[in-house]
ModelCIF file with pLDDT and N, C-alpha, C, O atoms, coordinates in Angstrom:
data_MODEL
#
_entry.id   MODEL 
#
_entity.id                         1 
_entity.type                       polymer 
_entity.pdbx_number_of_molecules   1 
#
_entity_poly.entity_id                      1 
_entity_poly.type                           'polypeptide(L)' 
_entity_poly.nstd_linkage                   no 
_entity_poly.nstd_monomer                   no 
_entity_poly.pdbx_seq_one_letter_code       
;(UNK)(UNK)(UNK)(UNK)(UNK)(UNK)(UNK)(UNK)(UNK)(UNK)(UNK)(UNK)(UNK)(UNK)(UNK)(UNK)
(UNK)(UNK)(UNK)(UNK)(UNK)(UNK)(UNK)(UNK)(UNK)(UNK)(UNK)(UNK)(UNK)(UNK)(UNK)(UNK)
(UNK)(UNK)(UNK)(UNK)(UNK)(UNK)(UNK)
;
_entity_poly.pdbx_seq_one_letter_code_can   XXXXXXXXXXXXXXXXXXXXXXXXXXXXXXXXXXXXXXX 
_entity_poly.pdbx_strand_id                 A 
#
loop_
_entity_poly_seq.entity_id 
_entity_poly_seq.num 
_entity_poly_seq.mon_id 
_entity_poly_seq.hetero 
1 1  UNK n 
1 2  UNK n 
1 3  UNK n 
1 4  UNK n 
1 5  UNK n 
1 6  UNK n 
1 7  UNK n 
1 8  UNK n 
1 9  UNK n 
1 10 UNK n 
1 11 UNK n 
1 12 UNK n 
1 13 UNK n 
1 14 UNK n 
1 15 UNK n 
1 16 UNK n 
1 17 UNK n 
1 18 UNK n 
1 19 UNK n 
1 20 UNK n 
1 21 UNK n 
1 22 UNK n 
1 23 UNK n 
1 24 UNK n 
1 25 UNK n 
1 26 UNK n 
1 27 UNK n 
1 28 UNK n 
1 29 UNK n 
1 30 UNK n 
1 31 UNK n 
1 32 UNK n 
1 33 UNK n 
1 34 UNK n 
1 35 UNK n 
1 36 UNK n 
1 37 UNK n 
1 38 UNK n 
1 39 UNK n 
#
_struct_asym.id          A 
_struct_asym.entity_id   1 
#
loop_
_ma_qa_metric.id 
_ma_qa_metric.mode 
_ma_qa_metric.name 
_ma_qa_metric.software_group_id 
_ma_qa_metric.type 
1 global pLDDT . pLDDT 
2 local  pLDDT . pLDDT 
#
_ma_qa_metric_global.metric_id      1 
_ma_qa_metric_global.metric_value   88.87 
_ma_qa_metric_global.model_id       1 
_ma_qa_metric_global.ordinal_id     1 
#
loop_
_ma_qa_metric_local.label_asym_id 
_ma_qa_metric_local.label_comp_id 
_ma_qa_metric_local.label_seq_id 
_ma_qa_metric_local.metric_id 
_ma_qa_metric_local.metric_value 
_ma_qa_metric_local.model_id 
_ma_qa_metric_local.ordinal_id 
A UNK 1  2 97.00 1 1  
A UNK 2  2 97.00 1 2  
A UNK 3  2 97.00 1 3  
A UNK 4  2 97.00 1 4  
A UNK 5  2 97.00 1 5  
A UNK 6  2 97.00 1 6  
A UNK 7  2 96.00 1 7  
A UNK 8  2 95.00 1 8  
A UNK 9  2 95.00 1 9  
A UNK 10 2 94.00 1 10 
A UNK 11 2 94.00 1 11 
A UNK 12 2 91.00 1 12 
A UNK 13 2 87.00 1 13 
A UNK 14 2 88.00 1 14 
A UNK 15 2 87.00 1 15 
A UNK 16 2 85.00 1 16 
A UNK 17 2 92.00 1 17 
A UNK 18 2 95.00 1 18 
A UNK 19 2 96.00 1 19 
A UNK 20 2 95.00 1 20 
A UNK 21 2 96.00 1 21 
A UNK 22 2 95.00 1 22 
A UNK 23 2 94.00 1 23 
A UNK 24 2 93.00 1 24 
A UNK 25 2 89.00 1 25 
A UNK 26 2 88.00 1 26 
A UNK 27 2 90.00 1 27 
A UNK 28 2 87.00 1 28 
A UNK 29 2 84.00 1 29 
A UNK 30 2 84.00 1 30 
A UNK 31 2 87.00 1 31 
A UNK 32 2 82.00 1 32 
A UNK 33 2 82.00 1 33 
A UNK 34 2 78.00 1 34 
A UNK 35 2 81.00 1 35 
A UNK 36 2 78.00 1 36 
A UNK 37 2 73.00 1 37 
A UNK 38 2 68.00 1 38 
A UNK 39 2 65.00 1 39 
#
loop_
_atom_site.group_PDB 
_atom_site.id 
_atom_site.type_symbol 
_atom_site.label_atom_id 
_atom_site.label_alt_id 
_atom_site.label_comp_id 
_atom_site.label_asym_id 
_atom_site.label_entity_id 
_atom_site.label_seq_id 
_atom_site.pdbx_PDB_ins_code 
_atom_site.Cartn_x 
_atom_site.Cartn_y 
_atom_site.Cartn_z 
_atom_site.occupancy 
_atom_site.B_iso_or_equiv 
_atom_site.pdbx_formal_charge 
_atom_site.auth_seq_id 
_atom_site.auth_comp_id 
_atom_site.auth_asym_id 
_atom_site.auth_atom_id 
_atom_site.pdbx_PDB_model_num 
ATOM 1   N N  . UNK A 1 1  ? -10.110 -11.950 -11.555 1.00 97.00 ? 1  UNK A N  1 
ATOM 2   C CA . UNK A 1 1  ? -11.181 -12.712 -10.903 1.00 97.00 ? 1  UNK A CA 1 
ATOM 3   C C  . UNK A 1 1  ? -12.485 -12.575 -11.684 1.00 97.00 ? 1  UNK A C  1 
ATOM 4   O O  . UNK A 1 1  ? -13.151 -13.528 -12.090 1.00 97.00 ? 1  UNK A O  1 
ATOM 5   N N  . UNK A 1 2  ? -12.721 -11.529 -11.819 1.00 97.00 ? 2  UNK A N  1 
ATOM 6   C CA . UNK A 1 2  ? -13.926 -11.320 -13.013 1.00 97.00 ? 2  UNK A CA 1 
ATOM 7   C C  . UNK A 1 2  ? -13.907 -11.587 -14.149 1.00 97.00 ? 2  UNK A C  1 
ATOM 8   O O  . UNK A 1 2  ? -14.990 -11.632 -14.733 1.00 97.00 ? 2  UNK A O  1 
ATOM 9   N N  . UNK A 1 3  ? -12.650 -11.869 -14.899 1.00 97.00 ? 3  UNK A N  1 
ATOM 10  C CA . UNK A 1 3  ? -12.078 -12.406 -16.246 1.00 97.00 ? 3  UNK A CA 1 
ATOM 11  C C  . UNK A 1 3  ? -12.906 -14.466 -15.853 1.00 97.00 ? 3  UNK A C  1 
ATOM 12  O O  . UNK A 1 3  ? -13.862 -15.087 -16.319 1.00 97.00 ? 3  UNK A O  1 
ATOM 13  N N  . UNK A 1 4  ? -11.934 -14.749 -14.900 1.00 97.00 ? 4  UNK A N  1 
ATOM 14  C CA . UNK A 1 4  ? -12.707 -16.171 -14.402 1.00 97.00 ? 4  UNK A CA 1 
ATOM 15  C C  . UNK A 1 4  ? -14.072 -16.601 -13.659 1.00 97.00 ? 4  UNK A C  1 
ATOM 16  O O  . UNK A 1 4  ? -14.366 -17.706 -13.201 1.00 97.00 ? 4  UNK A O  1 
ATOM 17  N N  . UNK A 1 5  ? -14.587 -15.779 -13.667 1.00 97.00 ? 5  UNK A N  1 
ATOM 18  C CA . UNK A 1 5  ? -16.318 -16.299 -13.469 1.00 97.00 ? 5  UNK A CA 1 
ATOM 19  C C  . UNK A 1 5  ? -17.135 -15.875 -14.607 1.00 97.00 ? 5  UNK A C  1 
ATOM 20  O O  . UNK A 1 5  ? -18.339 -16.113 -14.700 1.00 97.00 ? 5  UNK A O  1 
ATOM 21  N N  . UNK A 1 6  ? -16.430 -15.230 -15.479 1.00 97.00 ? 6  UNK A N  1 
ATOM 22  C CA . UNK A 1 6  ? -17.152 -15.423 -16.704 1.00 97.00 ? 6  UNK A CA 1 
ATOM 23  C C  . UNK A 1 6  ? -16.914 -16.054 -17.494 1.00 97.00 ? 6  UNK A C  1 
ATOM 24  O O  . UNK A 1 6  ? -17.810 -16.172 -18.330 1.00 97.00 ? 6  UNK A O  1 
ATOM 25  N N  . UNK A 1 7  ? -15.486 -16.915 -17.766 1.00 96.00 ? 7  UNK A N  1 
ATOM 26  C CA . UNK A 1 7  ? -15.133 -17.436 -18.055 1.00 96.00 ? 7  UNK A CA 1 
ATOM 27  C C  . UNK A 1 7  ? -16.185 -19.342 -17.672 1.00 96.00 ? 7  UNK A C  1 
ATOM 28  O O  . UNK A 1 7  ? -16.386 -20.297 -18.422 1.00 96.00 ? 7  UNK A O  1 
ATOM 29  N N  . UNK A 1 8  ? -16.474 -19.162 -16.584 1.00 95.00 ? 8  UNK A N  1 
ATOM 30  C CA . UNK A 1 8  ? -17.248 -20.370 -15.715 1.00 95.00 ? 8  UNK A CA 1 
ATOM 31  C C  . UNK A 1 8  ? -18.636 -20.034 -16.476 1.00 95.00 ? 8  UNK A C  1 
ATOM 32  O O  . UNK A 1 8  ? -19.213 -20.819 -17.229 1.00 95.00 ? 8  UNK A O  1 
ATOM 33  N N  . UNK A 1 9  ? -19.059 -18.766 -16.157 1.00 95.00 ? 9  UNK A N  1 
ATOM 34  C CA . UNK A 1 9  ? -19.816 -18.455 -16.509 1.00 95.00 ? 9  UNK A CA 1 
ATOM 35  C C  . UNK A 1 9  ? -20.980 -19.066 -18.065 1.00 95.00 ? 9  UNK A C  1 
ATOM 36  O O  . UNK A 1 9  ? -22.099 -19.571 -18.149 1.00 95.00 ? 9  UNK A O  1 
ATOM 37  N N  . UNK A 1 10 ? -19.657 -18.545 -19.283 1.00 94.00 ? 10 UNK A N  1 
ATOM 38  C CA . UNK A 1 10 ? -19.861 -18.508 -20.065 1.00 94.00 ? 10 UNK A CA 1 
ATOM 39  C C  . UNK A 1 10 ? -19.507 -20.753 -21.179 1.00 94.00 ? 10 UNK A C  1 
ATOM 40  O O  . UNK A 1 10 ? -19.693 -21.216 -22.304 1.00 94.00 ? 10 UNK A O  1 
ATOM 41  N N  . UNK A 1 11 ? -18.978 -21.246 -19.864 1.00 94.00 ? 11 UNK A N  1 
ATOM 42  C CA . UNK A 1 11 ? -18.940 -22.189 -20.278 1.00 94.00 ? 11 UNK A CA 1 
ATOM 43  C C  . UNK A 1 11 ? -19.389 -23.604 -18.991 1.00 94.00 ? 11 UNK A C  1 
ATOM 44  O O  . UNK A 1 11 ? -18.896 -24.682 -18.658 1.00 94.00 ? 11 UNK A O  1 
ATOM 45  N N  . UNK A 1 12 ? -20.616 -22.754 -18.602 1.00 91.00 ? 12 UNK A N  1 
ATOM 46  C CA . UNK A 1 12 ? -21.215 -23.442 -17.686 1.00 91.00 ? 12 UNK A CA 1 
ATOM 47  C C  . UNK A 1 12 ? -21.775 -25.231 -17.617 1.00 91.00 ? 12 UNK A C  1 
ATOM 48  O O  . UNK A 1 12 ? -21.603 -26.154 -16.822 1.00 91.00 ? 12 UNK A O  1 
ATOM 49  N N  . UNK A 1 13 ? -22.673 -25.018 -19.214 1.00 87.00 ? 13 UNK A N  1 
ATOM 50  C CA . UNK A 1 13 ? -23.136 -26.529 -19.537 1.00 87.00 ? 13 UNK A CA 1 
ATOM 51  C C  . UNK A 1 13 ? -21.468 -27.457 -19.872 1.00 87.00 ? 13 UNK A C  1 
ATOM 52  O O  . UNK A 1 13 ? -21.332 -28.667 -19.688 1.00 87.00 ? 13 UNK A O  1 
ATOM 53  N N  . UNK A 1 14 ? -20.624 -26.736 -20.264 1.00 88.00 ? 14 UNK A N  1 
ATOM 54  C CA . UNK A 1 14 ? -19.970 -27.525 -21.196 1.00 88.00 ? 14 UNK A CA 1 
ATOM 55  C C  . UNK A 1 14 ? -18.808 -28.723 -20.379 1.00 88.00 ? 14 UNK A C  1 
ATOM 56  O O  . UNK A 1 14 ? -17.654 -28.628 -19.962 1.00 88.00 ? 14 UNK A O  1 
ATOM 57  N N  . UNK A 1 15 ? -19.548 -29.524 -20.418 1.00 87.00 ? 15 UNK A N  1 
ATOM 58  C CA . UNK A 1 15 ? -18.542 -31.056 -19.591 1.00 87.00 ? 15 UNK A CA 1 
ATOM 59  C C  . UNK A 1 15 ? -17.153 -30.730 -19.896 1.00 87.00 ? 15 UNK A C  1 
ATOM 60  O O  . UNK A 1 15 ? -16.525 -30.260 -18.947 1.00 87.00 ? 15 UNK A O  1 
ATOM 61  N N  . UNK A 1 16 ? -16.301 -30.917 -21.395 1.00 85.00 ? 16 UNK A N  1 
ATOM 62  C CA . UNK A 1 16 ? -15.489 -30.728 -21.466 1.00 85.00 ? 16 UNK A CA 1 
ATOM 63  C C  . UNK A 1 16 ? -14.336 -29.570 -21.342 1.00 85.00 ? 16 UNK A C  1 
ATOM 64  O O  . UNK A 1 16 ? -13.238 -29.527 -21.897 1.00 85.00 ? 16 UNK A O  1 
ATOM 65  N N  . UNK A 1 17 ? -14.756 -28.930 -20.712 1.00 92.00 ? 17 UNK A N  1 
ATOM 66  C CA . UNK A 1 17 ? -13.651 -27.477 -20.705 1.00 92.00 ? 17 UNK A CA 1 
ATOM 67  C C  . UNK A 1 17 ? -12.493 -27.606 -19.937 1.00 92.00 ? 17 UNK A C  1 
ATOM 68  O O  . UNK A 1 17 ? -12.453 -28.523 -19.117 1.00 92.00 ? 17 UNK A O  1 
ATOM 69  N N  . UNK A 1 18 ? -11.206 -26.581 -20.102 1.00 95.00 ? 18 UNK A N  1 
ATOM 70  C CA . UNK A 1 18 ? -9.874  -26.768 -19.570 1.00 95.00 ? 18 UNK A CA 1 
ATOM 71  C C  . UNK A 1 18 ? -9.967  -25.440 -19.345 1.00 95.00 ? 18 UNK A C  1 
ATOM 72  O O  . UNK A 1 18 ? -11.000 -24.899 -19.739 1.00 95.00 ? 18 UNK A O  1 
ATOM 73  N N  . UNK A 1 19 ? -8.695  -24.413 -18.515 1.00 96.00 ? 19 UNK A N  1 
ATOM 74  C CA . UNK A 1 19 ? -9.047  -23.383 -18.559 1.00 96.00 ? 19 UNK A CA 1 
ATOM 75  C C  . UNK A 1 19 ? -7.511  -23.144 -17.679 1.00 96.00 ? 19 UNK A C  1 
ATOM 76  O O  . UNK A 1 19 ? -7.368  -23.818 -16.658 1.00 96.00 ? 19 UNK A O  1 
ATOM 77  N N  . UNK A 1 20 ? -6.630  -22.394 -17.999 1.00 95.00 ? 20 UNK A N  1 
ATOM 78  C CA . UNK A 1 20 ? -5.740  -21.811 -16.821 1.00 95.00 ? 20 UNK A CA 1 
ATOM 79  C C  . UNK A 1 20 ? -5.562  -20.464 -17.277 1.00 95.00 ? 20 UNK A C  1 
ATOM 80  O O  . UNK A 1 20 ? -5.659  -19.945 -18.389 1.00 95.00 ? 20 UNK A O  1 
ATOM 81  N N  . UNK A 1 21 ? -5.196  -19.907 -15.810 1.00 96.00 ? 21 UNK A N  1 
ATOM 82  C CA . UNK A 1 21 ? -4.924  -18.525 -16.011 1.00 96.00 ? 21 UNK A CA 1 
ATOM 83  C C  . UNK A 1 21 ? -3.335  -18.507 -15.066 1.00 96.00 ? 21 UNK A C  1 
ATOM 84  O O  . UNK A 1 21 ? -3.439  -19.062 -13.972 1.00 96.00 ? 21 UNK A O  1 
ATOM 85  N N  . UNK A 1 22 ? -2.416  -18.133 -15.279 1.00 95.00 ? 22 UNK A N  1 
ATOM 86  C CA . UNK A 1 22 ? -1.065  -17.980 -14.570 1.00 95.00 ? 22 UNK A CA 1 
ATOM 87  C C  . UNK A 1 22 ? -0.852  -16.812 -14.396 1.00 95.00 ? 22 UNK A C  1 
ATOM 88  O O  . UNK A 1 22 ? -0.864  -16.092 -15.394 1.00 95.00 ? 22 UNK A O  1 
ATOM 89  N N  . UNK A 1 23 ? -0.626  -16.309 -13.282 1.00 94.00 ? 23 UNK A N  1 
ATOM 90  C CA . UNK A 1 23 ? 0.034   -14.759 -12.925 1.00 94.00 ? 23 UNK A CA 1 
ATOM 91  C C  . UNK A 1 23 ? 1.511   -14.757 -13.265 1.00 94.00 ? 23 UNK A C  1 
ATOM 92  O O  . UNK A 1 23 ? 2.278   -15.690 -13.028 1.00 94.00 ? 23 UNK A O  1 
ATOM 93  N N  . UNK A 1 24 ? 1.828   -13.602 -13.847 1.00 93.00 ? 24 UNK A N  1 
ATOM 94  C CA . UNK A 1 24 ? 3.091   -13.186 -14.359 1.00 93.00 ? 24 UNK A CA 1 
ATOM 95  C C  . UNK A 1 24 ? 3.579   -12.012 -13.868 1.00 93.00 ? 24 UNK A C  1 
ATOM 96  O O  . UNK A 1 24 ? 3.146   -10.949 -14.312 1.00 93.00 ? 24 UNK A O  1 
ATOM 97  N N  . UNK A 1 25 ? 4.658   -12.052 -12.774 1.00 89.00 ? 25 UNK A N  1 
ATOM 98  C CA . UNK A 1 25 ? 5.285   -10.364 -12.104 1.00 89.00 ? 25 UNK A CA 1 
ATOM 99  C C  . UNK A 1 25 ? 5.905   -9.962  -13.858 1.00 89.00 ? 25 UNK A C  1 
ATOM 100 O O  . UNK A 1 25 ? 5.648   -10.245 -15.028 1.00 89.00 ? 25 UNK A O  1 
ATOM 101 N N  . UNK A 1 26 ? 6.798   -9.180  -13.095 1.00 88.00 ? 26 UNK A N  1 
ATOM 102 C CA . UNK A 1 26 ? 7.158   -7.985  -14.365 1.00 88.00 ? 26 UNK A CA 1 
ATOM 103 C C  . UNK A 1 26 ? 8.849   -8.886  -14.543 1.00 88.00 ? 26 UNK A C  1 
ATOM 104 O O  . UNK A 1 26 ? 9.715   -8.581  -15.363 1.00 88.00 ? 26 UNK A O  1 
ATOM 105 N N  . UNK A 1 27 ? 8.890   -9.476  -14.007 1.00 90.00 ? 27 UNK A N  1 
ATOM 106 C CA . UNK A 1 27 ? 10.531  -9.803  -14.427 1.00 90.00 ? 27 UNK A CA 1 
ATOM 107 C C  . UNK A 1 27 ? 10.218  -11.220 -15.296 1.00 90.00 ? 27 UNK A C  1 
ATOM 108 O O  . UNK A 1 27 ? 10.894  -11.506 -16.284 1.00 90.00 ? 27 UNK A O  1 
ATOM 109 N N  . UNK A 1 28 ? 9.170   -12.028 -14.836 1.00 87.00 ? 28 UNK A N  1 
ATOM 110 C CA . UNK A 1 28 ? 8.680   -12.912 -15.852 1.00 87.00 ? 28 UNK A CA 1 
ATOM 111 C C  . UNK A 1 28 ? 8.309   -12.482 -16.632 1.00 87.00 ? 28 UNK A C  1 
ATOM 112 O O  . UNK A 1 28 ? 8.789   -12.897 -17.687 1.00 87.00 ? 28 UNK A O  1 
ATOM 113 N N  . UNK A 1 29 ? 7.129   -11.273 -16.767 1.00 84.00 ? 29 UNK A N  1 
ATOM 114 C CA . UNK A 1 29 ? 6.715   -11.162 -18.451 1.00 84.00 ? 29 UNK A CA 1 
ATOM 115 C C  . UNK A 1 29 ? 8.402   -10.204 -19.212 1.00 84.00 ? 29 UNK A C  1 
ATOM 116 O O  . UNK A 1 29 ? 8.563   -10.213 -20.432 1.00 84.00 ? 29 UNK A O  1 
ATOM 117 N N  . UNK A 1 30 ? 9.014   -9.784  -18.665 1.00 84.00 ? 30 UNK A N  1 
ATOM 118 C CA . UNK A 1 30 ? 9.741   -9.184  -19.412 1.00 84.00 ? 30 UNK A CA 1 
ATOM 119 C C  . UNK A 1 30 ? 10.762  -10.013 -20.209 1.00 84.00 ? 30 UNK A C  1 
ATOM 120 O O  . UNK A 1 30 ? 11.524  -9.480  -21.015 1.00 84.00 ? 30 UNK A O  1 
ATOM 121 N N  . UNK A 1 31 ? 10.753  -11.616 -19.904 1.00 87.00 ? 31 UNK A N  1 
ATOM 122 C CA . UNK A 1 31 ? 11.794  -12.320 -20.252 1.00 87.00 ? 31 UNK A CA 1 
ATOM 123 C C  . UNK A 1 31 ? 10.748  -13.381 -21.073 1.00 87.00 ? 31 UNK A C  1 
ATOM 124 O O  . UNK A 1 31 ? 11.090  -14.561 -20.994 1.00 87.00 ? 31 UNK A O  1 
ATOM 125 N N  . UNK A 1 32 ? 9.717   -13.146 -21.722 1.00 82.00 ? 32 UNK A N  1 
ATOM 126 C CA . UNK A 1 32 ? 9.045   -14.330 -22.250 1.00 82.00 ? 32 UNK A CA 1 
ATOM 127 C C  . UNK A 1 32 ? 9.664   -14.159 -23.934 1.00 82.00 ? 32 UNK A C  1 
ATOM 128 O O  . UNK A 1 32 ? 10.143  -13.245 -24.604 1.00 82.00 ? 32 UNK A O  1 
ATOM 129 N N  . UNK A 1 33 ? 9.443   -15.125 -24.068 1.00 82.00 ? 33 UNK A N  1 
ATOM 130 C CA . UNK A 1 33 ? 10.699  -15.379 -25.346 1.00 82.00 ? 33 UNK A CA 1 
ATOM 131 C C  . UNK A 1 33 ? 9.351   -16.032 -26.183 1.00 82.00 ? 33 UNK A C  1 
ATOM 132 O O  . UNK A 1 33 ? 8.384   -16.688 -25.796 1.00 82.00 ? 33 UNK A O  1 
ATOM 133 N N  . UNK A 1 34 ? 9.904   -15.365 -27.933 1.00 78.00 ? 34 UNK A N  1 
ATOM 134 C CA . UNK A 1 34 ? 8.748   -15.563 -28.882 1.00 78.00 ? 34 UNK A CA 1 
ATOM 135 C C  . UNK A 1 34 ? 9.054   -15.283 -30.133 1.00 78.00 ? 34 UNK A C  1 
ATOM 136 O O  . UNK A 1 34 ? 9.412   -14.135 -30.397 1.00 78.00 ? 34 UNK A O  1 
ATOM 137 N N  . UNK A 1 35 ? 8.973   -16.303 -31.189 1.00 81.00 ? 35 UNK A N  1 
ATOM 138 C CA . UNK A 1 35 ? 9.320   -16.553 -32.474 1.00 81.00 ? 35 UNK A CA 1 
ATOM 139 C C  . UNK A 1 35 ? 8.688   -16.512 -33.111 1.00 81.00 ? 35 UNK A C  1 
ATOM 140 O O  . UNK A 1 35 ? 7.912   -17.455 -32.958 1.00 81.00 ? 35 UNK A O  1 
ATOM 141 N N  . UNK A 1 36 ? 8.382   -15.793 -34.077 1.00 78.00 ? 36 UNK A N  1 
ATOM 142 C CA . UNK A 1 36 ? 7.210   -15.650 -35.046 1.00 78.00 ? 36 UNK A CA 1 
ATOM 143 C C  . UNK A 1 36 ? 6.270   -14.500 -35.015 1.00 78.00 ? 36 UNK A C  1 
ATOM 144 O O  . UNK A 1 36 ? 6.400   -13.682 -34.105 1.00 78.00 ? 36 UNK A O  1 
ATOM 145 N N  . UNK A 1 37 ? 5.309   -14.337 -35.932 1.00 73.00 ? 37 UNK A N  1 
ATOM 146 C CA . UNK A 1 37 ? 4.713   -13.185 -35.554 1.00 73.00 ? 37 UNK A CA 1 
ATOM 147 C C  . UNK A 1 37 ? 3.392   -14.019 -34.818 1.00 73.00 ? 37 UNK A C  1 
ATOM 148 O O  . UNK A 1 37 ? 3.121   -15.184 -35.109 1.00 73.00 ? 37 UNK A O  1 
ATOM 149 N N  . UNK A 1 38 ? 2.701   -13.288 -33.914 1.00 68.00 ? 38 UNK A N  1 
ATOM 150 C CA . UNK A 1 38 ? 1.700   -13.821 -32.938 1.00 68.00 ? 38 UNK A CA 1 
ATOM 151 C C  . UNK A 1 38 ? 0.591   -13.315 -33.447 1.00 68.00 ? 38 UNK A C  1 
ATOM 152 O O  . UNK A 1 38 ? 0.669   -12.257 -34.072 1.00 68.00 ? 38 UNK A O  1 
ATOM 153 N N  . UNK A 1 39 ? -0.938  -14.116 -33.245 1.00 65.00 ? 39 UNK A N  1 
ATOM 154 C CA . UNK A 1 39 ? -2.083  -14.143 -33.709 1.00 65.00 ? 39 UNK A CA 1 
ATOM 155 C C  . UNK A 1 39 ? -2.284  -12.608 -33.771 1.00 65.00 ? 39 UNK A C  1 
ATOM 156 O O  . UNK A 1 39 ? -3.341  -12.140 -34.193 1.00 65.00 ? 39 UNK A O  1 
#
């Protein structure tokens, strides 16, 4: 919740913004699947 009002926060003027945040239990993040090396 504090991650997303600063998030608002920090992109207050800006008309164009998108923004999601998705909750993930532990049996979803444990099955997320990923190819490559990540940023």
């Amino acid at each position: 919740q504090e991650i997303r009002a600063a998030l608002l926060a920090l992109t207050e003027a800006e008309e164009g913004r998108a923004f999601f945040m998705a909750p993930m239990c532990e049996a979803c993040s444990a099955r997320i699947w990923k190819v490559g090396k990540m940023k």
